[in-house]
C-alpha atoms as a PDB file:
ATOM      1  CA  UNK A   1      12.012  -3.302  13.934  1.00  0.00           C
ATOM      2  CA  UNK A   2      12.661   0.319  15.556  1.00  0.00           C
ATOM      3  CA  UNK A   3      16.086   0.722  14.529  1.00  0.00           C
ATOM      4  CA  UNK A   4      14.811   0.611  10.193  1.00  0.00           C
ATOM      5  CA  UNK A   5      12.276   3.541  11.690  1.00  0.00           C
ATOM      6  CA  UNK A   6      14.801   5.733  13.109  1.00  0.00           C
ATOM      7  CA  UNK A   7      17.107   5.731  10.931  1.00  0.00           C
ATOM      8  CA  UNK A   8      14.369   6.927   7.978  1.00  0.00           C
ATOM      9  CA  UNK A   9      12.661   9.730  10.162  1.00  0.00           C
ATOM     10  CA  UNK A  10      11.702  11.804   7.214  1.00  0.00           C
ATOM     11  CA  UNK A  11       9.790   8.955   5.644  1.00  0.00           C
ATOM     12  CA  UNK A  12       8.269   7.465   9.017  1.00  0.00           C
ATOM     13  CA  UNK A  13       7.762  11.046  10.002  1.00  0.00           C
ATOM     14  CA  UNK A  14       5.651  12.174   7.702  1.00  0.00           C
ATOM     15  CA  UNK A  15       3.593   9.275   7.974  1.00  0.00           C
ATOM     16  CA  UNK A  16       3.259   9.190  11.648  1.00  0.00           C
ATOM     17  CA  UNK A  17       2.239  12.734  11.196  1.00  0.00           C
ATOM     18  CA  UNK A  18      -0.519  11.720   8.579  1.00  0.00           C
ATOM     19  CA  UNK A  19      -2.043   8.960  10.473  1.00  0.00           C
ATOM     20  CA  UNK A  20      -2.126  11.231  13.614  1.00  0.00           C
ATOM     21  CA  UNK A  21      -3.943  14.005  11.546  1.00  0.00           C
ATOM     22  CA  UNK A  22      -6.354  11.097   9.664  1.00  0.00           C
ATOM     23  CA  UNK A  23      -7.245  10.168  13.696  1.00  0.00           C
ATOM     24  CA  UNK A  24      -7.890  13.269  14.589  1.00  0.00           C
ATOM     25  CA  UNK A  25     -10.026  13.960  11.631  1.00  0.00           C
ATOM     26  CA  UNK A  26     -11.877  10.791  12.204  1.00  0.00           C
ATOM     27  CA  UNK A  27     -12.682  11.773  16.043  1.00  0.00           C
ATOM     28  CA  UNK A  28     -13.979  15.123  14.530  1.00  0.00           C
ATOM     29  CA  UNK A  29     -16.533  13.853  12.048  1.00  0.00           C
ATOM     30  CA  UNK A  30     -18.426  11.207  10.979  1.00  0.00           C
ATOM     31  CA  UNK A  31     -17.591   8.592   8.516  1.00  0.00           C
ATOM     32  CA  UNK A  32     -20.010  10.777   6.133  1.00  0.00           C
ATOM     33  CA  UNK A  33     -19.075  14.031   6.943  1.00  0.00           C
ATOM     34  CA  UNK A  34     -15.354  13.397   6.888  1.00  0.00           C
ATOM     35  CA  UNK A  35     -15.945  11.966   3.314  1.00  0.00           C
ATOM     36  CA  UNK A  36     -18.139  14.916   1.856  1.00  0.00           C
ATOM     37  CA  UNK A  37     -15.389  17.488   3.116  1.00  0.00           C
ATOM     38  CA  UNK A  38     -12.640  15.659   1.610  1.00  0.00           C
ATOM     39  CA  UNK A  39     -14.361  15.930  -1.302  1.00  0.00           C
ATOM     40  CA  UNK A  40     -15.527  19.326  -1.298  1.00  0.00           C
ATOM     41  CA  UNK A  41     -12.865  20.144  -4.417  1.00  0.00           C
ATOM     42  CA  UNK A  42     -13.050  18.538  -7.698  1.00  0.00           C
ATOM     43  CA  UNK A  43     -12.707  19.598 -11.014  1.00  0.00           C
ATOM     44  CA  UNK A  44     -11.739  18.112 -14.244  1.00  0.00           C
ATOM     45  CA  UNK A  45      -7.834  18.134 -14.916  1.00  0.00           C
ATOM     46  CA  UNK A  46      -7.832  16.395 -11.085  1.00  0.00           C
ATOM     47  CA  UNK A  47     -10.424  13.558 -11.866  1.00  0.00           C
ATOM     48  CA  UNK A  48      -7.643  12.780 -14.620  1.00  0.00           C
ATOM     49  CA  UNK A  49      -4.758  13.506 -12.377  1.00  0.00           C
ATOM     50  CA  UNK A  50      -6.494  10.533  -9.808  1.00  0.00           C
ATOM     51  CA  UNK A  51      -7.965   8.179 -11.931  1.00  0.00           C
ATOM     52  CA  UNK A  52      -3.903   7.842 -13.192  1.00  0.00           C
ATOM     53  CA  UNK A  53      -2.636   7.924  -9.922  1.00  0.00           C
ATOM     54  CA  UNK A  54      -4.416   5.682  -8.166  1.00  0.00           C
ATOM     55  CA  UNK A  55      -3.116   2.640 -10.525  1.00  0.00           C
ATOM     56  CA  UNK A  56      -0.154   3.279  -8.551  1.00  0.00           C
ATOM     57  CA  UNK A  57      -1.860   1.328  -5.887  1.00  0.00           C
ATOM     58  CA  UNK A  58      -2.693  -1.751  -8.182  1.00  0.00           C
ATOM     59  CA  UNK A  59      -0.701  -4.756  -7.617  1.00  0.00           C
ATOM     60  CA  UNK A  60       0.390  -5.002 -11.478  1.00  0.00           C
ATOM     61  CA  UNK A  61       2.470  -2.008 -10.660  1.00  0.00           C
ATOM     62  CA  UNK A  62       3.902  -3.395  -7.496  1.00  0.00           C
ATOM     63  CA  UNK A  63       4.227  -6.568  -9.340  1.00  0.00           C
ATOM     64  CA  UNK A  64       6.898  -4.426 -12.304  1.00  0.00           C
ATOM     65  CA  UNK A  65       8.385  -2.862  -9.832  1.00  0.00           C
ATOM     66  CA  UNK A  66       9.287  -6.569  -8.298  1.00  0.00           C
ATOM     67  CA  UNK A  67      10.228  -7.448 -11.722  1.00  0.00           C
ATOM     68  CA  UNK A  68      12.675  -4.334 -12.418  1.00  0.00           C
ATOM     69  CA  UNK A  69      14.629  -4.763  -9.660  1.00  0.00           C
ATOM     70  CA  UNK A  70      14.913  -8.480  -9.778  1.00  0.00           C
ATOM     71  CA  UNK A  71      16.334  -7.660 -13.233  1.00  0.00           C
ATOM     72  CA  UNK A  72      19.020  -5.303 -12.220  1.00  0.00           C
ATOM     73  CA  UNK A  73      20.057  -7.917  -9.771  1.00  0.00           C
ATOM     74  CA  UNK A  74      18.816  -6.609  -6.722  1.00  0.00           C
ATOM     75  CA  UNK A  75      17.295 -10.355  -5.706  1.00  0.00           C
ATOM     76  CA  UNK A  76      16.994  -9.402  -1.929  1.00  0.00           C
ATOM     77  CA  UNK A  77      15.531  -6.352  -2.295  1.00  0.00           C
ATOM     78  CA  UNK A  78      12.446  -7.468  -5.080  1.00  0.00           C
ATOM     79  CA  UNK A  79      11.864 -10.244  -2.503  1.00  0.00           C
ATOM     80  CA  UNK A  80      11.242  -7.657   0.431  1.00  0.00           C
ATOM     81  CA  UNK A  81       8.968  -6.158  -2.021  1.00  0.00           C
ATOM     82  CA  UNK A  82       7.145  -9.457  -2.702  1.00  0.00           C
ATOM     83  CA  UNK A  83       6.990 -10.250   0.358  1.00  0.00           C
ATOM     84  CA  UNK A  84       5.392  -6.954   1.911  1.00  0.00           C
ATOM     85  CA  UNK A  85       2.703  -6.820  -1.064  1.00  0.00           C
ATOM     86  CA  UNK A  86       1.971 -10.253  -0.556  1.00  0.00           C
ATOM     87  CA  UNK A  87       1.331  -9.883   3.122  1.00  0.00           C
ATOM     88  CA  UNK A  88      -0.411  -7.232   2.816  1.00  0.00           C
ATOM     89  CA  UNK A  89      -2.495  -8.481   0.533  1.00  0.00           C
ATOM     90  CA  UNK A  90      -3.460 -11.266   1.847  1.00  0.00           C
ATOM     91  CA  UNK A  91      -4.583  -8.827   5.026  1.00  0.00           C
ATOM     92  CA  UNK A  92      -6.432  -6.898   3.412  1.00  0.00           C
ATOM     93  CA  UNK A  93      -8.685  -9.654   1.718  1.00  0.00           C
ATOM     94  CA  UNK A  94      -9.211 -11.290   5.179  1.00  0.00           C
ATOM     95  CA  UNK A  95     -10.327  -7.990   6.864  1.00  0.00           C
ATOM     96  CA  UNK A  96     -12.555  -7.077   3.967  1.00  0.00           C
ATOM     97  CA  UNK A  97     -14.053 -10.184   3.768  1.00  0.00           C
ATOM     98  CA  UNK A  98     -14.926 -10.501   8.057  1.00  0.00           C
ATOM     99  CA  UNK A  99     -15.901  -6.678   8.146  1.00  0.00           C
ATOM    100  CA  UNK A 100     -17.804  -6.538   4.497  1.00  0.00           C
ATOM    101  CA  UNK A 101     -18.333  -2.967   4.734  1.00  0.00           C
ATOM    102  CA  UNK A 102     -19.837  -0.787   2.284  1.00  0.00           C
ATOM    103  CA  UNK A 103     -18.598   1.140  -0.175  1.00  0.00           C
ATOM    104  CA  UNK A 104     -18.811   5.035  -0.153  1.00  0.00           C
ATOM    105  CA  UNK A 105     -21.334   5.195  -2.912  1.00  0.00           C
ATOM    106  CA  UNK A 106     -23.724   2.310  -1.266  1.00  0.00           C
ATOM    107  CA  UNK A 107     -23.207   4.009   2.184  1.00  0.00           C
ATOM    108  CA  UNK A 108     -24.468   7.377   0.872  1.00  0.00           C
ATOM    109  CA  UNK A 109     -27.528   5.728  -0.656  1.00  0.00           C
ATOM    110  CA  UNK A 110     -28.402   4.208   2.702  1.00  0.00           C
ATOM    111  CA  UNK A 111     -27.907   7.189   4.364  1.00  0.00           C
ATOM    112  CA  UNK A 112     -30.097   9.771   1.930  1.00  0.00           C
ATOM    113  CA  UNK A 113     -26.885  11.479   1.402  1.00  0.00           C
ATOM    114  CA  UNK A 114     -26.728  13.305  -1.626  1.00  0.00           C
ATOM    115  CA  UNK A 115     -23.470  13.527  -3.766  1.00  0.00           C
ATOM    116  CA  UNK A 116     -22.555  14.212  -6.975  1.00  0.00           C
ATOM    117  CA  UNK A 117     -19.107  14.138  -7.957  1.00  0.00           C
ATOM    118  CA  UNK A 118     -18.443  10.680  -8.419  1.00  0.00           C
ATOM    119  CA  UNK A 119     -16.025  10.784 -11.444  1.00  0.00           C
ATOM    120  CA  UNK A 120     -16.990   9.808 -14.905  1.00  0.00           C
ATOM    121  CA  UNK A 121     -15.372   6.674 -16.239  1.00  0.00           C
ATOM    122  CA  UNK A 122     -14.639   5.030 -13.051  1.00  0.00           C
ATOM    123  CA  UNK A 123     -16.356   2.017 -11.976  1.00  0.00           C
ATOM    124  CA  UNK A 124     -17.499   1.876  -8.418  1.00  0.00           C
ATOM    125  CA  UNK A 125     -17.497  -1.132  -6.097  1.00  0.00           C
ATOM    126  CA  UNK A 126     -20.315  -1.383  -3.854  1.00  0.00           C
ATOM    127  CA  UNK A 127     -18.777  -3.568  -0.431  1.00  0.00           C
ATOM    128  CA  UNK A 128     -15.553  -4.910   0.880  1.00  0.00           C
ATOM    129  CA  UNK A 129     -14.482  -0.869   1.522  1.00  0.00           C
ATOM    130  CA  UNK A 130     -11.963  -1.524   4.866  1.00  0.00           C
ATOM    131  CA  UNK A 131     -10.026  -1.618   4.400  1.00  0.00           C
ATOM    132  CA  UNK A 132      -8.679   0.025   1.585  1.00  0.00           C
ATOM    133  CA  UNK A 133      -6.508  -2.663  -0.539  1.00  0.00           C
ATOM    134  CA  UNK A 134      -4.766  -0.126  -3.232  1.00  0.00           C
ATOM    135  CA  UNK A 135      -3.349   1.777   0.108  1.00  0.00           C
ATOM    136  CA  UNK A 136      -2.385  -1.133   1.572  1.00  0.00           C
ATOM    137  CA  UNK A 137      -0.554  -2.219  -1.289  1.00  0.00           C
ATOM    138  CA  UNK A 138       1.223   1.515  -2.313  1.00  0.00           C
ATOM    139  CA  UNK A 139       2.382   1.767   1.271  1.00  0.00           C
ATOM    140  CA  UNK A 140       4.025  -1.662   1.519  1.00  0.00           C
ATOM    141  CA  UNK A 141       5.947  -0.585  -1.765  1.00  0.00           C
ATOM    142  CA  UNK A 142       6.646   2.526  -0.572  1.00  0.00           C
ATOM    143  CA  UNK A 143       8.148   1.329   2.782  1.00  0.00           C
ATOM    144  CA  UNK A 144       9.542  -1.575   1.553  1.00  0.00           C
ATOM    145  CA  UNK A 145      11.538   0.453  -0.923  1.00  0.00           C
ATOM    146  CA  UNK A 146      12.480   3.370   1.511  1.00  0.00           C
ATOM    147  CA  UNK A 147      14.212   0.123   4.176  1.00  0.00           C
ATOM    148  CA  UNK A 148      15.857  -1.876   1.374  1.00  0.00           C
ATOM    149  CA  UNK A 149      18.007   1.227  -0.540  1.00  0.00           C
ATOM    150  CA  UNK A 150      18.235   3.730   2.311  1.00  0.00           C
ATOM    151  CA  UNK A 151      18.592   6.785   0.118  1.00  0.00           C
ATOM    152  CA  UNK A 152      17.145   9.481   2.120  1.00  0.00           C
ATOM    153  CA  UNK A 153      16.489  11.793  -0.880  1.00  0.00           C
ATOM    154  CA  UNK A 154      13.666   9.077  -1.534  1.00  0.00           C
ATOM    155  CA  UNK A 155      12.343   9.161   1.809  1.00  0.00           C
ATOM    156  CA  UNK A 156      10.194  12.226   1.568  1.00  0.00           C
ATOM    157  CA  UNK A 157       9.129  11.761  -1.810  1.00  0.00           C
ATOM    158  CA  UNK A 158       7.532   8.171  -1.062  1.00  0.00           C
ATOM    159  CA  UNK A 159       5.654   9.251   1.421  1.00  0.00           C
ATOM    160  CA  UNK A 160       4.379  11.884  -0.467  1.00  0.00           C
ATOM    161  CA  UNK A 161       3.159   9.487  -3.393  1.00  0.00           C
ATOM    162  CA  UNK A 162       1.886   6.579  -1.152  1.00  0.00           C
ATOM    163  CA  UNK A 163      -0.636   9.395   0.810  1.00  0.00           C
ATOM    164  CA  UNK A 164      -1.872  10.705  -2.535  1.00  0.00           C
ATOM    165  CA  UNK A 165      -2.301   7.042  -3.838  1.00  0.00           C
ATOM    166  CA  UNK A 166      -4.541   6.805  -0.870  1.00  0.00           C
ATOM    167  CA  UNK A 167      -6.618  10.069  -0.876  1.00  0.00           C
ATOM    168  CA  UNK A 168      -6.821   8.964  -4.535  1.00  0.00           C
ATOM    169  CA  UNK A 169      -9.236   6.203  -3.090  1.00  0.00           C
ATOM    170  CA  UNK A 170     -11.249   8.984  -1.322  1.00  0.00           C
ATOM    171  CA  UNK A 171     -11.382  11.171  -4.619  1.00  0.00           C
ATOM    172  CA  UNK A 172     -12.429   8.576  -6.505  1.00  0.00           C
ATOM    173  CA  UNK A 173     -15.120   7.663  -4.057  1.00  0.00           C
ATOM    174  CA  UNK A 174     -13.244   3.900  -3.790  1.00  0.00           C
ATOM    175  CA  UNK A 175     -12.925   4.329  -0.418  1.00  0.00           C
ATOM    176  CA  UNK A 176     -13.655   6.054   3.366  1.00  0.00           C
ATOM    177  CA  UNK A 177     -10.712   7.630   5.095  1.00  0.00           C
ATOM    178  CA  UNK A 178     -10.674   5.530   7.417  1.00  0.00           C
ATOM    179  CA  UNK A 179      -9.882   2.320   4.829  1.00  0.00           C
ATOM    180  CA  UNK A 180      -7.306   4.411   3.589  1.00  0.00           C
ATOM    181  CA  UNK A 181      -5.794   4.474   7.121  1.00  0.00           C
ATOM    182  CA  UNK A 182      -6.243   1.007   8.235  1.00  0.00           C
ATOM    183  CA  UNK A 183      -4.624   0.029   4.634  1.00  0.00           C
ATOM    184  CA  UNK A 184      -1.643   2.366   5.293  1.00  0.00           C
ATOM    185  CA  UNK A 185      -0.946   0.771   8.724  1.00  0.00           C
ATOM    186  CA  UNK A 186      -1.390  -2.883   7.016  1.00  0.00           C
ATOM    187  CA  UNK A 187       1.281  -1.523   4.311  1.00  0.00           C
ATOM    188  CA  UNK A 188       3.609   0.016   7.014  1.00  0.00           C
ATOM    189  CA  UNK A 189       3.702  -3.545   9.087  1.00  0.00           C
ATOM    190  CA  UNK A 190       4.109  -5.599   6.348  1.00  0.00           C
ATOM    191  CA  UNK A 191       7.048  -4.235   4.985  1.00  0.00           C
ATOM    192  CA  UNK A 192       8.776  -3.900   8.273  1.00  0.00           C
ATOM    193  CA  UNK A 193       8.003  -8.032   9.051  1.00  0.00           C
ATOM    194  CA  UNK A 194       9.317  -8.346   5.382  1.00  0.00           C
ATOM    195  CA  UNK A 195      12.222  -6.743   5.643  1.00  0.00           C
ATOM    196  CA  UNK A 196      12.962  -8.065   8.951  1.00  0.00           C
ATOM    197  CA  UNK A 197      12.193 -11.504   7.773  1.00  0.00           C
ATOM    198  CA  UNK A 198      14.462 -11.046   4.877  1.00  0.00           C
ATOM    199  CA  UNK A 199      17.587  -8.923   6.205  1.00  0.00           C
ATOM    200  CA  UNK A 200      17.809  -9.840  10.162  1.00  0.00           C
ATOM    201  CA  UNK A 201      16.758 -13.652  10.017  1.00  0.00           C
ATOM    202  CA  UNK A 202      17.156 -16.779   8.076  1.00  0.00           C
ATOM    203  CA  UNK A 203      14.474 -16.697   5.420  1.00  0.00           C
ATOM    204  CA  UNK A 204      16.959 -15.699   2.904  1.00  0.00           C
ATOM    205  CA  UNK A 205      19.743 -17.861   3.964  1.00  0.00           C
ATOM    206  CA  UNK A 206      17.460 -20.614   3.662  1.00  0.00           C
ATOM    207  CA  UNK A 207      16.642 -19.587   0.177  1.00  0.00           C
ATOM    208  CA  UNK A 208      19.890 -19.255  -1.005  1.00  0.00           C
ATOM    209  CA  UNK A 209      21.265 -22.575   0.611  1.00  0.00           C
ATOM    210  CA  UNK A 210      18.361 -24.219  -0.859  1.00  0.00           C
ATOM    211  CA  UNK A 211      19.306 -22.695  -4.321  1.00  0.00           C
ATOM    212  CA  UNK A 212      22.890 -23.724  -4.223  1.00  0.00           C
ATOM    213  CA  UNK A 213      22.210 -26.891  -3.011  1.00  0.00           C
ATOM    214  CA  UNK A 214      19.888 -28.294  -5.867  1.00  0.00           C
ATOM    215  CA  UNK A 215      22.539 -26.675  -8.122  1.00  0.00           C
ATOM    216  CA  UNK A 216      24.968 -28.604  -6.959  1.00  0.00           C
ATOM    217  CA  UNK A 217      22.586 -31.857  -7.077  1.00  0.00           C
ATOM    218  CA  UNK A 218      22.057 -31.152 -10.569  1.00  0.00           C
ATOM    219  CA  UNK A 219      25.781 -30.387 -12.144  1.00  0.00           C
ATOM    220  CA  UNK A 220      26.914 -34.152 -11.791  1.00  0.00           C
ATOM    221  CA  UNK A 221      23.532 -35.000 -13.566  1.00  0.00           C
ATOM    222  CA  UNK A 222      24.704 -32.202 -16.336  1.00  0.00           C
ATOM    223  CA  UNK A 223      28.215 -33.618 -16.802  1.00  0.00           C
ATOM    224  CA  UNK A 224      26.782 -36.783 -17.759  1.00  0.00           C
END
């Protein structure tokens, strides 16, 4: 699994350099504090800029995007895809479920933290915060997409749009920084075991024999 980072440093860089700064930031300041000055800036035209973006992170999109490129052909690739959101999915839900941790609004009430620029329009969840499913699920696309069509031109760009996906989460008061994190790293490793699974070992040779073999099965069946 080293060799697919290496070969993308931009996208892996820039990540590696985000989740260094996010640990950092985390050391610094408490779970609170690190939320109220990430959120020190809001104003109108950006509560509509998030509330957009943050679909991004939905698994209907990932879900297209798995469609579109299963209909241009591209069978291996949309089943990396799958395979990474699916993982990652399923992650998520356990580790929500065993840590059942508050979300940001509930957390502030408990704590007699005032805050006031929760954004109109947006309905806010009140437990199951980390971690953060929407990252998890943006950065598995992300990845997965950077591995399976190599195009570094992409590279930068994805990583770009899968960190703003997840500081969407903190915006919208979805989500603590550190969710966002944890999701990004579930993203990250489940697109590398998917593509690995998919490219370097047999799960899609096993797929495809299996194919080709009830095909063939079935022709004699269709002659008659």
């Amino acid at each position: 699994m080293i060799k697919p980072i290496l070969k993308r440093p931009y996208y892996f860089g820039v990540l590696l350099v985000f989740l260094l700064t996010a640990s950092v930031f985390n050391i610094c300041f408490s779970k609170a504090d690190g939320f109220l000055i990430l959120n020190q800036f809001h104003r109108h035209w950006l509560d509509e800029i998030f509330k957009v973006i943050t679909n991004f992170g939905d698994g209907i999109f990932v879900l297209l995007v798995v469609a579109a490129t299963l209909v241009f052909g591209k069978k291996k690739k949309s089943l990396c895809i799958l395979l990474a959101y699916v993982y990652s999915g399923l992650a998520a839900q356990i580790l929500k479920r065993l840590f059942h941790m508050p979300r940001p609004k509930v957390f502030l009430e408990l704590s007699a933290i005032k805050y006031t620029s929760f954004v109109e329009g947006v309905s806010l969840a009140g437990s199951n915060s980390f971690p953060s499913g929407h990252s998890a699920s943006v950065f598995a696309l992300g990845t997965a997409l950077v591995l399976v069509y190599k195009k570094k031109n992409i590279s930068f760009l994805m990583a770009i749009f899968a960190i703003m996906v997840g500081y969407s989460r903190i915006y919208l008061a979805q989500h603590f920084l550190q969710d966002v994190m944890f999701g990004a790293l579930l993203g990250i490793l489940s697109a590398l075991f998917s593509y690995h699974q998919v490219y370097h070992q047999k799960f899609w040779r096993v797929i495809r024999y299996g194919y080709k073999k009830k095909g063939a099965e079935s022709t004699p069946q269709q002659a008659l």
